[in-house]
Protein backbone atom coordinates (compact mmCIF):
# COMPACT_ATOMS: atom_id res chain seq x y z
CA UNK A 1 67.14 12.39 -0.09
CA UNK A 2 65.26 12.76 3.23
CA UNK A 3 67.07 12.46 6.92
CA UNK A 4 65.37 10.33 9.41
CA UNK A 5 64.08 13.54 10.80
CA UNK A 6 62.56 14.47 6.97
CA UNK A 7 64.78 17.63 6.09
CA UNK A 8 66.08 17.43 2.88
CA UNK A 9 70.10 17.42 2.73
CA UNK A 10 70.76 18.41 6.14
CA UNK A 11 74.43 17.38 6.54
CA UNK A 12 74.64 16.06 2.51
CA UNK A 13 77.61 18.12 1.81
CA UNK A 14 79.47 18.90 5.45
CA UNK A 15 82.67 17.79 5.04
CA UNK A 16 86.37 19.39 4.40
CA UNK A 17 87.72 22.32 6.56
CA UNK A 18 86.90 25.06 3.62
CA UNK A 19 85.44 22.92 0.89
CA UNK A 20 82.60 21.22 0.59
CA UNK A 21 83.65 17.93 -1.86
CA UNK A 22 82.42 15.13 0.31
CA UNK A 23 79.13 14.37 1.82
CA UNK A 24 77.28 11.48 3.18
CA UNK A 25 74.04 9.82 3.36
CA UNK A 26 72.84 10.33 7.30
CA UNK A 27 71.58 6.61 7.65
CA UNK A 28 72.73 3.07 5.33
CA UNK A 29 70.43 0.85 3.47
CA UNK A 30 70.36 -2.62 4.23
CA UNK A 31 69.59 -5.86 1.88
CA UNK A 32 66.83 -7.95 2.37
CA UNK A 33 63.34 -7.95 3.50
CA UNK A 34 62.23 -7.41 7.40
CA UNK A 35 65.92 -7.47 8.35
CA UNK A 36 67.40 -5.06 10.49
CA UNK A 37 69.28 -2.52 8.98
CA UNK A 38 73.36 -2.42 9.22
CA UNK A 39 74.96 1.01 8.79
CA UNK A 40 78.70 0.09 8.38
CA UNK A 41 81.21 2.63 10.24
CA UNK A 42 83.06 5.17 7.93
CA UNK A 43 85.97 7.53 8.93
CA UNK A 44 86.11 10.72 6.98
CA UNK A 45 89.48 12.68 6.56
CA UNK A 46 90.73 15.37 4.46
CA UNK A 47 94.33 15.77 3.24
CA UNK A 48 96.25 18.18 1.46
CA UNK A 49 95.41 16.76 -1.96
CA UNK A 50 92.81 13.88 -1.01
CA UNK A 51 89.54 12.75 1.08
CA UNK A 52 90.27 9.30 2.57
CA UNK A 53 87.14 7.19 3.29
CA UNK A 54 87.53 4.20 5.94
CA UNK A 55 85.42 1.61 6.00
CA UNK A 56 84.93 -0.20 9.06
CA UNK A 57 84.08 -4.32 7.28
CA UNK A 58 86.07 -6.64 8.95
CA UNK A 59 86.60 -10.45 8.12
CA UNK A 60 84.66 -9.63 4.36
CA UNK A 61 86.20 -10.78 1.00
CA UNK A 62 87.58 -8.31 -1.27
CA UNK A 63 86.11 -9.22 -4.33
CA UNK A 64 82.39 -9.14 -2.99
CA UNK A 65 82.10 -5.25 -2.44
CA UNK A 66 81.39 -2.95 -4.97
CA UNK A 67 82.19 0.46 -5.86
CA UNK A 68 80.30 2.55 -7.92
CA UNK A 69 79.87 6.28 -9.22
CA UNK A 70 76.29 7.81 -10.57
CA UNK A 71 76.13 11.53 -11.35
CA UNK A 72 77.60 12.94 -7.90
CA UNK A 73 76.88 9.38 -5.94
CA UNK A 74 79.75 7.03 -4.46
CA UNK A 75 78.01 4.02 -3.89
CA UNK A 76 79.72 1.51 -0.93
CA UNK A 77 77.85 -1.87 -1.34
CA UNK A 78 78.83 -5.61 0.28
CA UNK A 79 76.45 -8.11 -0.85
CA UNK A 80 76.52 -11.57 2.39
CA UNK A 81 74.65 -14.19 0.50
CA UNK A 82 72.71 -16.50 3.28
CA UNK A 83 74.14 -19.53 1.27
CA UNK A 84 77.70 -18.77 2.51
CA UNK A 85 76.63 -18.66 6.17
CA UNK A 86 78.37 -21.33 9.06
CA UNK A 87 76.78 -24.09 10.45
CA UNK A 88 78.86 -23.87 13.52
CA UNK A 89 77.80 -24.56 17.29
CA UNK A 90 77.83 -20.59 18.42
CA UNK A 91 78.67 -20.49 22.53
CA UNK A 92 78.59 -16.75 21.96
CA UNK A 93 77.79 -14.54 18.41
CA UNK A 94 77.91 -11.14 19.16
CA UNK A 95 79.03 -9.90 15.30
CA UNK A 96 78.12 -11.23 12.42
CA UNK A 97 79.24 -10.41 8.84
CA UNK A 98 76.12 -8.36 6.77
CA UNK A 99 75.39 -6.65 3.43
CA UNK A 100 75.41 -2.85 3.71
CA UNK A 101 75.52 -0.17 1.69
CA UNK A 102 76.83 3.74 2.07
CA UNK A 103 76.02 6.34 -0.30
CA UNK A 104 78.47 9.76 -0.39
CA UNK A 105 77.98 12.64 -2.25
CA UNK A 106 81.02 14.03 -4.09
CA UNK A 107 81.45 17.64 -6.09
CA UNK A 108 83.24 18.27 -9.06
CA UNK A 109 86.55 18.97 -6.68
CA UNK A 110 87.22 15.40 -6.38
CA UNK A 111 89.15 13.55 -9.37
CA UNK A 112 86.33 10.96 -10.14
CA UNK A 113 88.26 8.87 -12.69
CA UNK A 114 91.35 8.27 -10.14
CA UNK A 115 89.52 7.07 -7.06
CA UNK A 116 91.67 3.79 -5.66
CA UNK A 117 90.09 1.24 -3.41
CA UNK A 118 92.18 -1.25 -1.36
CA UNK A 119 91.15 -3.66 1.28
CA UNK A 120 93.46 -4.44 4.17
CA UNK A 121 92.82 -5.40 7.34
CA UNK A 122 89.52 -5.61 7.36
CA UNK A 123 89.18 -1.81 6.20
CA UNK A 124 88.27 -0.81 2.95
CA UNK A 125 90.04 2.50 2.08
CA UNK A 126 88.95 4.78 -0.42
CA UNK A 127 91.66 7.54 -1.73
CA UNK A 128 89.45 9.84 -3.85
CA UNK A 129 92.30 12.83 -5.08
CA UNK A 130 91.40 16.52 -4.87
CA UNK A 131 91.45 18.07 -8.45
CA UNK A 132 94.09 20.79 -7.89
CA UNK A 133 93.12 24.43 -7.61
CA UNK A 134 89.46 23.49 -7.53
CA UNK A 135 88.56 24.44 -4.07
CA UNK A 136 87.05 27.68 -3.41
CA UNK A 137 88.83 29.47 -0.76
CA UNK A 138 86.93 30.43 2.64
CA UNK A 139 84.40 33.24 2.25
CA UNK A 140 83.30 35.28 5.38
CA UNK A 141 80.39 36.28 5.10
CA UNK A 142 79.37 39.71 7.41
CA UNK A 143 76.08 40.21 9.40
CA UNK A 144 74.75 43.73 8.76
C-alpha cells in the first residue's frame, strides 16, 4: 500500500508509545465513481490494556457500517445509498452525510476475536484489547 507521496508503508505501523499494534492507512477510499473522496476523522489512543479508535460519523445509522478483519486489516466502511437522500429546500448545506471507508493495520498484540464496536453520539468507538504480555518492551538502539 502506497502513500500519496508513493513510499511504501511510511507511517503503516506508528502508533503506541513502545509498541507498534496499530497502524493506519495515510488517505480513505471513497464509494462511487468521479466523486470526491471523504476521509472520515479517527482519534487514536492507547491504554493500559487497549487501543481505542474514534470515529468521527455523525447523524449515521448504526446498522449501516461495517466492521471487518482480513489477515492484519480492520476495515471501517459506511455505505450512504443516494436513494435515502432529502428532498428538502437547503438555505445553507455545508455537511452532508457520505460513504467512507478506513483501513488500520493491526499486529498480533491486539486480541482480534474481542474487538467491541458501539455507536453513540455520532462516534463510532472501537475497543480493540491488548493481548497481555505481548508487547515487546522498548529497545535502544546505540549509534557506534
Amino acid at each position: 500500500m502506497c502513500n500519496r507521496y508513493g513510499n511504501r508503508g511510511v507511517g503503516m505501523r506508528a502508533f503506541g508509545h513502545h509498541g507498534f499494534g496499530m497502524g493506519h492507512e495515510h488517505f480513505g477510499r471513497g464509494f462511487g465513481g468521479g466523486r470526491r473522496e471523504y476521509r472520515v476523522p479517527v482519534n487514536i489512543v492507547k491504554n493500559a490494556s487497549t487501543y481505542e479508535l474514534f470515529v468521527f460519523a455523525p447523524d449515521r445509522s448504526k446498522e449501516d457500517f461495517k466492521i471487518n478483519i482480513k489477515g492484519h486489516e480492520l476495515t471501517i466502511s459506511y455505505a450512504f445509498s443516494e436513494e435515502a437522500k432529502d428532498n428538502k429546500n437547503w438555505i445553507r448545506h455545508e455537511f452532508s452525510k457520505t460513504s467512507f471507508e478506513r483501513s488500520f493495520m493491526i499486529d498480533e498484540t491486539v486480541d482480534a476475536e474481542n474487538i467491541r464496536a458501539e455507536y453513540v453520539n455520532g462516534i463510532l468507538q472501537l475497543t480493540l484489547p491488548i493481548i497481555p504480555g505481548s508487547e515487546k518492551p522498548a529497545q535502544e538502539i546505540r549509534v557506534n
